[in-house]
PDB file of N, CA and C in Angstrom:
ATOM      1  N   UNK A   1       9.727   4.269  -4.528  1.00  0.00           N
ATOM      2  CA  UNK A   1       9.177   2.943  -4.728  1.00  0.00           C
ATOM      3  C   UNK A   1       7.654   2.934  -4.582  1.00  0.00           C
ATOM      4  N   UNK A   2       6.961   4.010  -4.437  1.00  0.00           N
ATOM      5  CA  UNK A   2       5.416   4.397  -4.666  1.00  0.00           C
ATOM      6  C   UNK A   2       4.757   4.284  -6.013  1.00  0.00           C
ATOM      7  N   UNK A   3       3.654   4.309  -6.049  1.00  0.00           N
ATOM      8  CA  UNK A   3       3.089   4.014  -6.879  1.00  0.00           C
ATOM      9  C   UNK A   3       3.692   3.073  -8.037  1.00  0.00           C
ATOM     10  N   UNK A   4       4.314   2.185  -8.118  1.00  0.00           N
ATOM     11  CA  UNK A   4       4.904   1.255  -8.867  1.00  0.00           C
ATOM     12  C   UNK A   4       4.050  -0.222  -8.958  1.00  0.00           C
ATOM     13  N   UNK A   5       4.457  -0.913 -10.576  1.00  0.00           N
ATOM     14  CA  UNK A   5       3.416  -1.910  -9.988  1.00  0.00           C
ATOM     15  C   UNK A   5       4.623  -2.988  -9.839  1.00  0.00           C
ATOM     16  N   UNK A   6       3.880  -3.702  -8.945  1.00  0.00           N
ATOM     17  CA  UNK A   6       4.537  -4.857  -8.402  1.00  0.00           C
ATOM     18  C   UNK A   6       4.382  -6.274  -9.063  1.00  0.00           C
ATOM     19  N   UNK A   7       5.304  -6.981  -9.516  1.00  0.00           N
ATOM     20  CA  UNK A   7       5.374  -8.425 -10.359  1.00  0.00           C
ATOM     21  C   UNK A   7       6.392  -9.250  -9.325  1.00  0.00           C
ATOM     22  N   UNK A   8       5.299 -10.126  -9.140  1.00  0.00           N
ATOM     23  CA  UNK A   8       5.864 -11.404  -8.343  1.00  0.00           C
ATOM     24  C   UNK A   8       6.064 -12.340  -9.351  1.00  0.00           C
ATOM     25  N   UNK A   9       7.678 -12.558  -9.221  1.00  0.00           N
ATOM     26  CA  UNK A   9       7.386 -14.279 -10.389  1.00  0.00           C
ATOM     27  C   UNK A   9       7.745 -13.816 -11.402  1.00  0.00           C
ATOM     28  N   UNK A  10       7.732 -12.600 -11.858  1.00  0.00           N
ATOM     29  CA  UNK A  10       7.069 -11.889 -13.143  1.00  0.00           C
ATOM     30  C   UNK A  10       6.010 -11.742 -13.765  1.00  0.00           C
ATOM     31  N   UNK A  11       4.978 -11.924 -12.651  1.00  0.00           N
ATOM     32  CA  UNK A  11       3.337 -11.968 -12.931  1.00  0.00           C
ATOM     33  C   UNK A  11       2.953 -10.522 -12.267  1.00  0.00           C
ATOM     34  N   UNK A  12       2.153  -9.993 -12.544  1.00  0.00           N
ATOM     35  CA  UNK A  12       1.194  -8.877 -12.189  1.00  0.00           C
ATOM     36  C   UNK A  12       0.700  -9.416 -10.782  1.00  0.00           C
ATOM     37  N   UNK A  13       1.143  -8.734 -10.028  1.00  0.00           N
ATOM     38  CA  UNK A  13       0.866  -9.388  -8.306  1.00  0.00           C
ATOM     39  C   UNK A  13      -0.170  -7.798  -7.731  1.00  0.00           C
ATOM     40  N   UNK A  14      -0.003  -6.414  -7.905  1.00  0.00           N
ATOM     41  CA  UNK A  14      -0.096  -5.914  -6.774  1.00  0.00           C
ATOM     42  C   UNK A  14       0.579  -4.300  -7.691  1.00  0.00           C
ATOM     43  N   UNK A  15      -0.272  -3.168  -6.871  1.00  0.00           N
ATOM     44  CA  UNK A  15       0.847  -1.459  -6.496  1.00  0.00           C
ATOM     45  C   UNK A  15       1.443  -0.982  -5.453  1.00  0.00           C
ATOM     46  N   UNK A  16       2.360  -0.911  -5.905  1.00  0.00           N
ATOM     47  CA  UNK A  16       3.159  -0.273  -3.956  1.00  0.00           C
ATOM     48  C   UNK A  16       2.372   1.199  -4.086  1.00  0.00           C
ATOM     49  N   UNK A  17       2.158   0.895  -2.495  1.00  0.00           N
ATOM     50  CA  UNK A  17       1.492   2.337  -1.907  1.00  0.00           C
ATOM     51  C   UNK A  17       2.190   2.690  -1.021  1.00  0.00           C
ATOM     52  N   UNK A  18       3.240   2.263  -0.111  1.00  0.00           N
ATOM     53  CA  UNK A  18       3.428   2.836   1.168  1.00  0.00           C
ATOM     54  C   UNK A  18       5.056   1.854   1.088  1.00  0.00           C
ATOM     55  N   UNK A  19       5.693   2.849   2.141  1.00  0.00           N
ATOM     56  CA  UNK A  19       7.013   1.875   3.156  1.00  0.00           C
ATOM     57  C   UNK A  19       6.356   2.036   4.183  1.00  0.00           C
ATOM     58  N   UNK A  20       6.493   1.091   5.513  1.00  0.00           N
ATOM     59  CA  UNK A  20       6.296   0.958   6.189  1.00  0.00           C
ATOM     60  C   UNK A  20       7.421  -0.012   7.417  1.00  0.00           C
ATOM     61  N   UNK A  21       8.096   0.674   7.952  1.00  0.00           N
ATOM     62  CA  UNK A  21       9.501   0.099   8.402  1.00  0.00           C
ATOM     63  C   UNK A  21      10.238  -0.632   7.625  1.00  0.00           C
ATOM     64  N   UNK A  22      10.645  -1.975   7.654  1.00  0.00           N
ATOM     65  CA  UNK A  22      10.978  -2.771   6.708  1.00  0.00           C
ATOM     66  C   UNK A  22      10.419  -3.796   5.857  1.00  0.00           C
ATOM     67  N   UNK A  23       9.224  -3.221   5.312  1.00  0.00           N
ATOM     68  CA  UNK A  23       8.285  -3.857   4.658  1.00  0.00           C
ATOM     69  C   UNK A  23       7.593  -2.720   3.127  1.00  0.00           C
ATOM     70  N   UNK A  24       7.293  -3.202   2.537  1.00  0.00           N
ATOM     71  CA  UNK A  24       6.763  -2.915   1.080  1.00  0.00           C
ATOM     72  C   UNK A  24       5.013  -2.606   1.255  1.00  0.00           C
ATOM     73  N   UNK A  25       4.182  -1.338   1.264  1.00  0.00           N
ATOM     74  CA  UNK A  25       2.897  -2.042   1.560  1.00  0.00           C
ATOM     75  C   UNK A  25       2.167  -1.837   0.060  1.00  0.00           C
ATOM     76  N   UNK A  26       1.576  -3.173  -0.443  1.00  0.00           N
ATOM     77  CA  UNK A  26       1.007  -3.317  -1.579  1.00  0.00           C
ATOM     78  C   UNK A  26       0.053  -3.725  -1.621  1.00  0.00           C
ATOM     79  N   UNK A  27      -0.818  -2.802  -2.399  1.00  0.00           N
ATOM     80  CA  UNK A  27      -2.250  -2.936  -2.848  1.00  0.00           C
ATOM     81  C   UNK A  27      -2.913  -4.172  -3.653  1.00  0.00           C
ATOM     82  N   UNK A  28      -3.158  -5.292  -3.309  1.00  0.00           N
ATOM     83  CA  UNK A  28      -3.419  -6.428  -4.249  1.00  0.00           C
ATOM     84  C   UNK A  28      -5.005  -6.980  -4.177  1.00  0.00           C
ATOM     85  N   UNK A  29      -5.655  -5.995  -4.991  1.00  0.00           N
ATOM     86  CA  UNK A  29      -7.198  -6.233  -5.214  1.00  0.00           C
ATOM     87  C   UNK A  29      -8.069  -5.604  -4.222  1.00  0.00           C
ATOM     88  N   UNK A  30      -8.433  -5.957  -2.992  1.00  0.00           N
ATOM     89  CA  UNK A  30      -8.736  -5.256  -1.932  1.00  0.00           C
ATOM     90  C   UNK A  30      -8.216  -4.972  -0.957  1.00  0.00           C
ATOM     91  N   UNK A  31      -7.107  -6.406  -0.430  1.00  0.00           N
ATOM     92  CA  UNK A  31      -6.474  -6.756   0.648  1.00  0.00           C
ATOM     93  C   UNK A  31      -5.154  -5.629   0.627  1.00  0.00           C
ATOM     94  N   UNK A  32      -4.264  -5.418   1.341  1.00  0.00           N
ATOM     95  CA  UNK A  32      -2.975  -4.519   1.693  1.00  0.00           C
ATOM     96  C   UNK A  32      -1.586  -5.828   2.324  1.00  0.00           C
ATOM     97  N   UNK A  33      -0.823  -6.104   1.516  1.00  0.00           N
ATOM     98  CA  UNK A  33      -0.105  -7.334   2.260  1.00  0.00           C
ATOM     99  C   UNK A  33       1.097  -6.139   2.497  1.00  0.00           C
ATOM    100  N   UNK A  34       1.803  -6.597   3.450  1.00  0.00           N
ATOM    101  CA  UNK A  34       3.151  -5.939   4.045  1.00  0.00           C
ATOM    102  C   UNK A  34       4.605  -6.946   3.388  1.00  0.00           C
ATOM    103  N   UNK A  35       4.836  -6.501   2.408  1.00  0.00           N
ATOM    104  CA  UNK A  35       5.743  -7.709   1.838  1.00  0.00           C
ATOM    105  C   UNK A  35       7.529  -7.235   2.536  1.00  0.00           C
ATOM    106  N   UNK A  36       8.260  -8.230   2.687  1.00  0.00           N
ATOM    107  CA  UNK A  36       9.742  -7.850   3.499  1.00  0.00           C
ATOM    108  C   UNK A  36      10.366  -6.619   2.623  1.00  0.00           C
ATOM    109  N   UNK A  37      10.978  -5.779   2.499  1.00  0.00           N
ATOM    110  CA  UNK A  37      11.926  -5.325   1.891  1.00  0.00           C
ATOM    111  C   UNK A  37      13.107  -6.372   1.255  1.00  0.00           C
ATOM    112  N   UNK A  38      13.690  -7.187   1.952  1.00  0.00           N
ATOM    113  CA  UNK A  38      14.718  -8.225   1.691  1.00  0.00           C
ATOM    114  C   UNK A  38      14.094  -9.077   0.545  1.00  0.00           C
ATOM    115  N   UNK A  39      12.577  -9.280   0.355  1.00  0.00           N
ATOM    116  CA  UNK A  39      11.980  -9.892  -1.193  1.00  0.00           C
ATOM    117  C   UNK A  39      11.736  -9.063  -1.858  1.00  0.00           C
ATOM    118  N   UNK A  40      12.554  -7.367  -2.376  1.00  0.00           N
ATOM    119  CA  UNK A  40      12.757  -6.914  -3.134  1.00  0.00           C
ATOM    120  C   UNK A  40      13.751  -7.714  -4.399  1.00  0.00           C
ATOM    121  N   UNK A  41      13.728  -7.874  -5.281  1.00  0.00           N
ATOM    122  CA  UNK A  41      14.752  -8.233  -6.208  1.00  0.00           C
ATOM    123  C   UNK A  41      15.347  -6.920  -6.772  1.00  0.00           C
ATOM    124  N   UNK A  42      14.764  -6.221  -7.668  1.00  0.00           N
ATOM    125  CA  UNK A  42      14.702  -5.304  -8.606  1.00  0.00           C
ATOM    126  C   UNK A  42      13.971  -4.400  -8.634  1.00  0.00           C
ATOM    127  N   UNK A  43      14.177  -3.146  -9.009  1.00  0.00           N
ATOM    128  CA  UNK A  43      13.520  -2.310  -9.347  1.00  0.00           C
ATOM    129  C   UNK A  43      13.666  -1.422 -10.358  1.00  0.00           C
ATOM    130  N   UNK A  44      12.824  -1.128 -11.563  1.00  0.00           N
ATOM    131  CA  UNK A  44      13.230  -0.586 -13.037  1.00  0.00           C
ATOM    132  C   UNK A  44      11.855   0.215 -13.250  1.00  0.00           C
ATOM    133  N   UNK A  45      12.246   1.084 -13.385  1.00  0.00           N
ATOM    134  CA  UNK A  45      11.070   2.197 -14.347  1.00  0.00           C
ATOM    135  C   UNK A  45       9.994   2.139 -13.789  1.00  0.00           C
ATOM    136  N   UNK A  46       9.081   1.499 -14.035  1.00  0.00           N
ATOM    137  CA  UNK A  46       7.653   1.726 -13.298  1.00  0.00           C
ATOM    138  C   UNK A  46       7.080   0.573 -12.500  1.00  0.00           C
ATOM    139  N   UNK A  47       8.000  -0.860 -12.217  1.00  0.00           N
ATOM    140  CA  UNK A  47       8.292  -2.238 -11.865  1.00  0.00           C
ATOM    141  C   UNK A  47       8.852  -1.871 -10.645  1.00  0.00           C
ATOM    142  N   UNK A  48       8.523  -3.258  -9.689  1.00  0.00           N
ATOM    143  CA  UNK A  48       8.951  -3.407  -8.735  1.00  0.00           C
ATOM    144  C   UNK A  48       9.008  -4.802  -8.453  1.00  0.00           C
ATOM    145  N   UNK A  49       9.972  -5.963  -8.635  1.00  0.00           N
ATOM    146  CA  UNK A  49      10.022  -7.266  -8.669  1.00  0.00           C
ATOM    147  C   UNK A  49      10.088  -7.776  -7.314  1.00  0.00           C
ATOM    148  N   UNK A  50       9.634  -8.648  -7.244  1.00  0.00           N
ATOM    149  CA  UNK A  50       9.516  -9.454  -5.736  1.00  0.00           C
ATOM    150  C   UNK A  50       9.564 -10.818  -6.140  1.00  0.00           C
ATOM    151  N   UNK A  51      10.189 -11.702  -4.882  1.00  0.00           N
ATOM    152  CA  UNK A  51      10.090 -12.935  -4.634  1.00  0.00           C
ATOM    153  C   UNK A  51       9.455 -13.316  -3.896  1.00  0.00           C
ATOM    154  N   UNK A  52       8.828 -14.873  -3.518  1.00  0.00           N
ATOM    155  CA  UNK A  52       8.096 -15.533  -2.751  1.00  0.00           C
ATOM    156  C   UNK A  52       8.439 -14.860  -1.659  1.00  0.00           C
ATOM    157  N   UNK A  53       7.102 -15.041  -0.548  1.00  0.00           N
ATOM    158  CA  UNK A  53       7.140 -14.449   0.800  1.00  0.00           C
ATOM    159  C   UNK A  53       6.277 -15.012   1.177  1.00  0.00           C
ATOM    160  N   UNK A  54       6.294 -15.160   2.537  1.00  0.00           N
ATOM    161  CA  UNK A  54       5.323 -14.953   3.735  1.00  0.00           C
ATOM    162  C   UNK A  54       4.323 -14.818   3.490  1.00  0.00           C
ATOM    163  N   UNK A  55       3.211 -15.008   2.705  1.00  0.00           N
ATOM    164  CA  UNK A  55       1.889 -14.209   2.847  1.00  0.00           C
ATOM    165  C   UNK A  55       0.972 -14.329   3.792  1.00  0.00           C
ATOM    166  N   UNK A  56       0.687 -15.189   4.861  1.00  0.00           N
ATOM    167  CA  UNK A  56      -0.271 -15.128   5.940  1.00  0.00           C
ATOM    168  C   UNK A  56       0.608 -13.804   6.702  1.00  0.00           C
ATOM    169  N   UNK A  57       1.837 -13.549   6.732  1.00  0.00           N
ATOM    170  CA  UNK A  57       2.507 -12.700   7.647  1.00  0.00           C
ATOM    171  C   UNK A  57       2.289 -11.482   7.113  1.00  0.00           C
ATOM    172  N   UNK A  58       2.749 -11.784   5.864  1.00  0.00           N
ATOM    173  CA  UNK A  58       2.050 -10.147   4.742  1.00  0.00           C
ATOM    174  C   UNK A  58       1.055  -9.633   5.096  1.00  0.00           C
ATOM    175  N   UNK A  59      -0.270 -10.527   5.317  1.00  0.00           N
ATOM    176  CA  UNK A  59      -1.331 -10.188   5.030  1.00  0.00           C
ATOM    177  C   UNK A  59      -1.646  -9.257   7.038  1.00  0.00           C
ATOM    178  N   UNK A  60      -1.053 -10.486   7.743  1.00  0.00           N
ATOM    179  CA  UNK A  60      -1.257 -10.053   9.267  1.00  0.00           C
ATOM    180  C   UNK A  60      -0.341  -8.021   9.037  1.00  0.00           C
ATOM    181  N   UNK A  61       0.391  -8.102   9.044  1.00  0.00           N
ATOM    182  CA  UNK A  61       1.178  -6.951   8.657  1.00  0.00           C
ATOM    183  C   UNK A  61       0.580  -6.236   7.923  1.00  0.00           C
ATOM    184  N   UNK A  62      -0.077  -6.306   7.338  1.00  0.00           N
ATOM    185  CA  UNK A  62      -0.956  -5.311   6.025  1.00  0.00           C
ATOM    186  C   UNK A  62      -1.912  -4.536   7.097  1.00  0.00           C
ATOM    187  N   UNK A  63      -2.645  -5.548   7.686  1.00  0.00           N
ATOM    188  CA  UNK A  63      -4.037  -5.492   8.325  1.00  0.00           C
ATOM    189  C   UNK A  63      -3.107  -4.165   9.560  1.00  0.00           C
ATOM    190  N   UNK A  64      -2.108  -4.708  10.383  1.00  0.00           N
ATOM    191  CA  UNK A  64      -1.273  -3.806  11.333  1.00  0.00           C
ATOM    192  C   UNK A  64      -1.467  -2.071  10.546  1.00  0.00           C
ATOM    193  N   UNK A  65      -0.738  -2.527   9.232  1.00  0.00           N
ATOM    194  CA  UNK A  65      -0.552  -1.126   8.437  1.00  0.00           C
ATOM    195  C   UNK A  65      -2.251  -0.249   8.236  1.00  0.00           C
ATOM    196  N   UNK A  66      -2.895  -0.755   8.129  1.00  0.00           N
ATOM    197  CA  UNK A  66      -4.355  -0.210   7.781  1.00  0.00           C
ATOM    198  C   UNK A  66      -4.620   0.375   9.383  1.00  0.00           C
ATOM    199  N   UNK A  67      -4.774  -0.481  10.254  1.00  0.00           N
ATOM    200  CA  UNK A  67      -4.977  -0.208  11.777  1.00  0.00           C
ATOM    201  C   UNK A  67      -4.130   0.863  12.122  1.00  0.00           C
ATOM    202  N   UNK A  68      -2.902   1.069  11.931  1.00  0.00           N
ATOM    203  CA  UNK A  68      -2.009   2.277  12.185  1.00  0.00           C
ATOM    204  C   UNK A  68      -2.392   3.355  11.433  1.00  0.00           C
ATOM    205  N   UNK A  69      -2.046   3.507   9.721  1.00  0.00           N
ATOM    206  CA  UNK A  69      -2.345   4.641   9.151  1.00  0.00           C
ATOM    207  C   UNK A  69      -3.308   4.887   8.682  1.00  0.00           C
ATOM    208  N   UNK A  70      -4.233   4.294   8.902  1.00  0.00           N
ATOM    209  CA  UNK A  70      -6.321   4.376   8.188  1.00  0.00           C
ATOM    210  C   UNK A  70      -6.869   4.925   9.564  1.00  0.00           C
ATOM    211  N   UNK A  71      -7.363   6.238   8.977  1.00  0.00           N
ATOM    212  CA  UNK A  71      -8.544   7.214  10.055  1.00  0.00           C
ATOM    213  C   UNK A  71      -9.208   7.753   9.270  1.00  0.00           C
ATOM    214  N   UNK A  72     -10.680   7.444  10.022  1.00  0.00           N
ATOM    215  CA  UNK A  72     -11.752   8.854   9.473  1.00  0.00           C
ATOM    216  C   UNK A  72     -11.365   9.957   9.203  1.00  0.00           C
ATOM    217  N   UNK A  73     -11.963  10.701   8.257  1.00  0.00           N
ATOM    218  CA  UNK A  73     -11.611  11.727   8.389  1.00  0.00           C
ATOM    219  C   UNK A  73     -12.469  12.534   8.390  1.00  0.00           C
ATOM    220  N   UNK A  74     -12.512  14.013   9.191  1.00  0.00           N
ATOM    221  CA  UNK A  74     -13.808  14.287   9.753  1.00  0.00           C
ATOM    222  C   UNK A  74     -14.216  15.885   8.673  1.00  0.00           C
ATOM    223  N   UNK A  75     -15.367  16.213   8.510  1.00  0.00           N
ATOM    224  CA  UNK A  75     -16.051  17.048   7.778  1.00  0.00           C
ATOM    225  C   UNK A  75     -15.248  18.323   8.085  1.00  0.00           C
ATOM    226  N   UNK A  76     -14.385  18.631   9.424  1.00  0.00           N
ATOM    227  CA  UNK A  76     -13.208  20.085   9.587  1.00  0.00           C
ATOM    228  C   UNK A  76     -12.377  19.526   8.414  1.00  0.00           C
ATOM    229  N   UNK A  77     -11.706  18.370   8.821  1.00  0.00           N
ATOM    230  CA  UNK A  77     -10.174  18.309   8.031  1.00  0.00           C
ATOM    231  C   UNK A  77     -10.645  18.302   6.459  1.00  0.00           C
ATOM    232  N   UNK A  78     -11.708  18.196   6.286  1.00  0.00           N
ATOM    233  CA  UNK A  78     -11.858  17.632   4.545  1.00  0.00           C
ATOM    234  C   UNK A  78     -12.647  19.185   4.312  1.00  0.00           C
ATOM    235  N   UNK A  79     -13.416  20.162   4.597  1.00  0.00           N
ATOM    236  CA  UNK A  79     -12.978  21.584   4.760  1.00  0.00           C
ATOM    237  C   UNK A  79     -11.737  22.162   4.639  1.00  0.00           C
ATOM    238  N   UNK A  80     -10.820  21.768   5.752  1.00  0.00           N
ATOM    239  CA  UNK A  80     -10.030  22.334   5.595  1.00  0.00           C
ATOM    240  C   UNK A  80      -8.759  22.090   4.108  1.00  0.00           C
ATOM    241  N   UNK A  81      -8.895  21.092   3.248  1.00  0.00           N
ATOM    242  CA  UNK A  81      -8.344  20.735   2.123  1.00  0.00           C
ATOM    243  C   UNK A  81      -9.149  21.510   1.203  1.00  0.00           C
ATOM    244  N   UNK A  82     -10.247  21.965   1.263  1.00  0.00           N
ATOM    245  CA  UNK A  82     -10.548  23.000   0.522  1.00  0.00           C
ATOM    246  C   UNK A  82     -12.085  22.016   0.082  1.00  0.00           C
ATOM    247  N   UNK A  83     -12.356  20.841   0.700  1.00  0.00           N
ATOM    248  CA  UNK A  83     -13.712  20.095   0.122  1.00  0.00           C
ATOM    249  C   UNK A  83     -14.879  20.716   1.044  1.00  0.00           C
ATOM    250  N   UNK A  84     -16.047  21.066   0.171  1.00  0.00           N
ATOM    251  CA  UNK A  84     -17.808  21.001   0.883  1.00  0.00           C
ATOM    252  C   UNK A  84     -18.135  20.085   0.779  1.00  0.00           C
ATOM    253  N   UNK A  85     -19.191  20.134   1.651  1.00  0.00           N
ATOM    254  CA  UNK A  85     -20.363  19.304   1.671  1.00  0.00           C
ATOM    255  C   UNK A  85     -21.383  19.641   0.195  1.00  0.00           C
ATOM    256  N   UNK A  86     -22.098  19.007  -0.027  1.00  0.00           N
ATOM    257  CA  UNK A  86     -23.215  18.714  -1.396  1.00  0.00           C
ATOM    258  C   UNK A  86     -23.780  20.320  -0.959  1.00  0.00           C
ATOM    259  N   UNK A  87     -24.145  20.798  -0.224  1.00  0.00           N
ATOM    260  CA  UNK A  87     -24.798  21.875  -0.066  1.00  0.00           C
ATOM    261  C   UNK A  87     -24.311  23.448  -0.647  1.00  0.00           C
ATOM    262  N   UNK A  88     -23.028  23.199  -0.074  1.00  0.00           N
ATOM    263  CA  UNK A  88     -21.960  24.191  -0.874  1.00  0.00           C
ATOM    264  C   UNK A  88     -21.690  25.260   0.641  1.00  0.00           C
ATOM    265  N   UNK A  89     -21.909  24.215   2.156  1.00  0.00           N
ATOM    266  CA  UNK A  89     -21.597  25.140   2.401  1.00  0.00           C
ATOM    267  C   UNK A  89     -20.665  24.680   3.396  1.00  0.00           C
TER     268      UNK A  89
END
């Protein structure tokens, strides 16, 4: 259910990026809302349908999800993926 885009309504709402317990986490412009799993409707091919939800709760939940899995990441670990610095070294 990653990378899929998400239609609320049947409107262009949002991309799923993440599960996150029992929640959906979707990318909608800048913000990250945490949508229920249970406002799943459907899911087909490259779609992911949703119904009305919560969104002040989404959005509180999104912000949770960023605070949990969003870290710096430091000049070893991005070395160690095989990236330099501009210098080349």
């Amino acid at each position: 259910m990653i990378c899929k885009f998400v239609l609320k309504n049947g409107e262009p709402f949002g991309e799923s990026i993440d599960i996150y317990g029992d929640y959906l986490i979707v990318k909608v412009e800048s913000e990250f809302l945490a949508i229920p799993k249970k406002c799943i409707e459907k899911v087909e091919n490259e779609n992911i349908l949703i119904t009305d939800f919560n969104e002040e709760k989404a959005r509180e939940m999104g912000k949770k999800w960023v605070e949990e899995k969003s870290k710096p990441v430091s000049i070893d670990e991005l070395r160690s993926y095989g990236f330099e610095d501009e210098s080349g070294s």
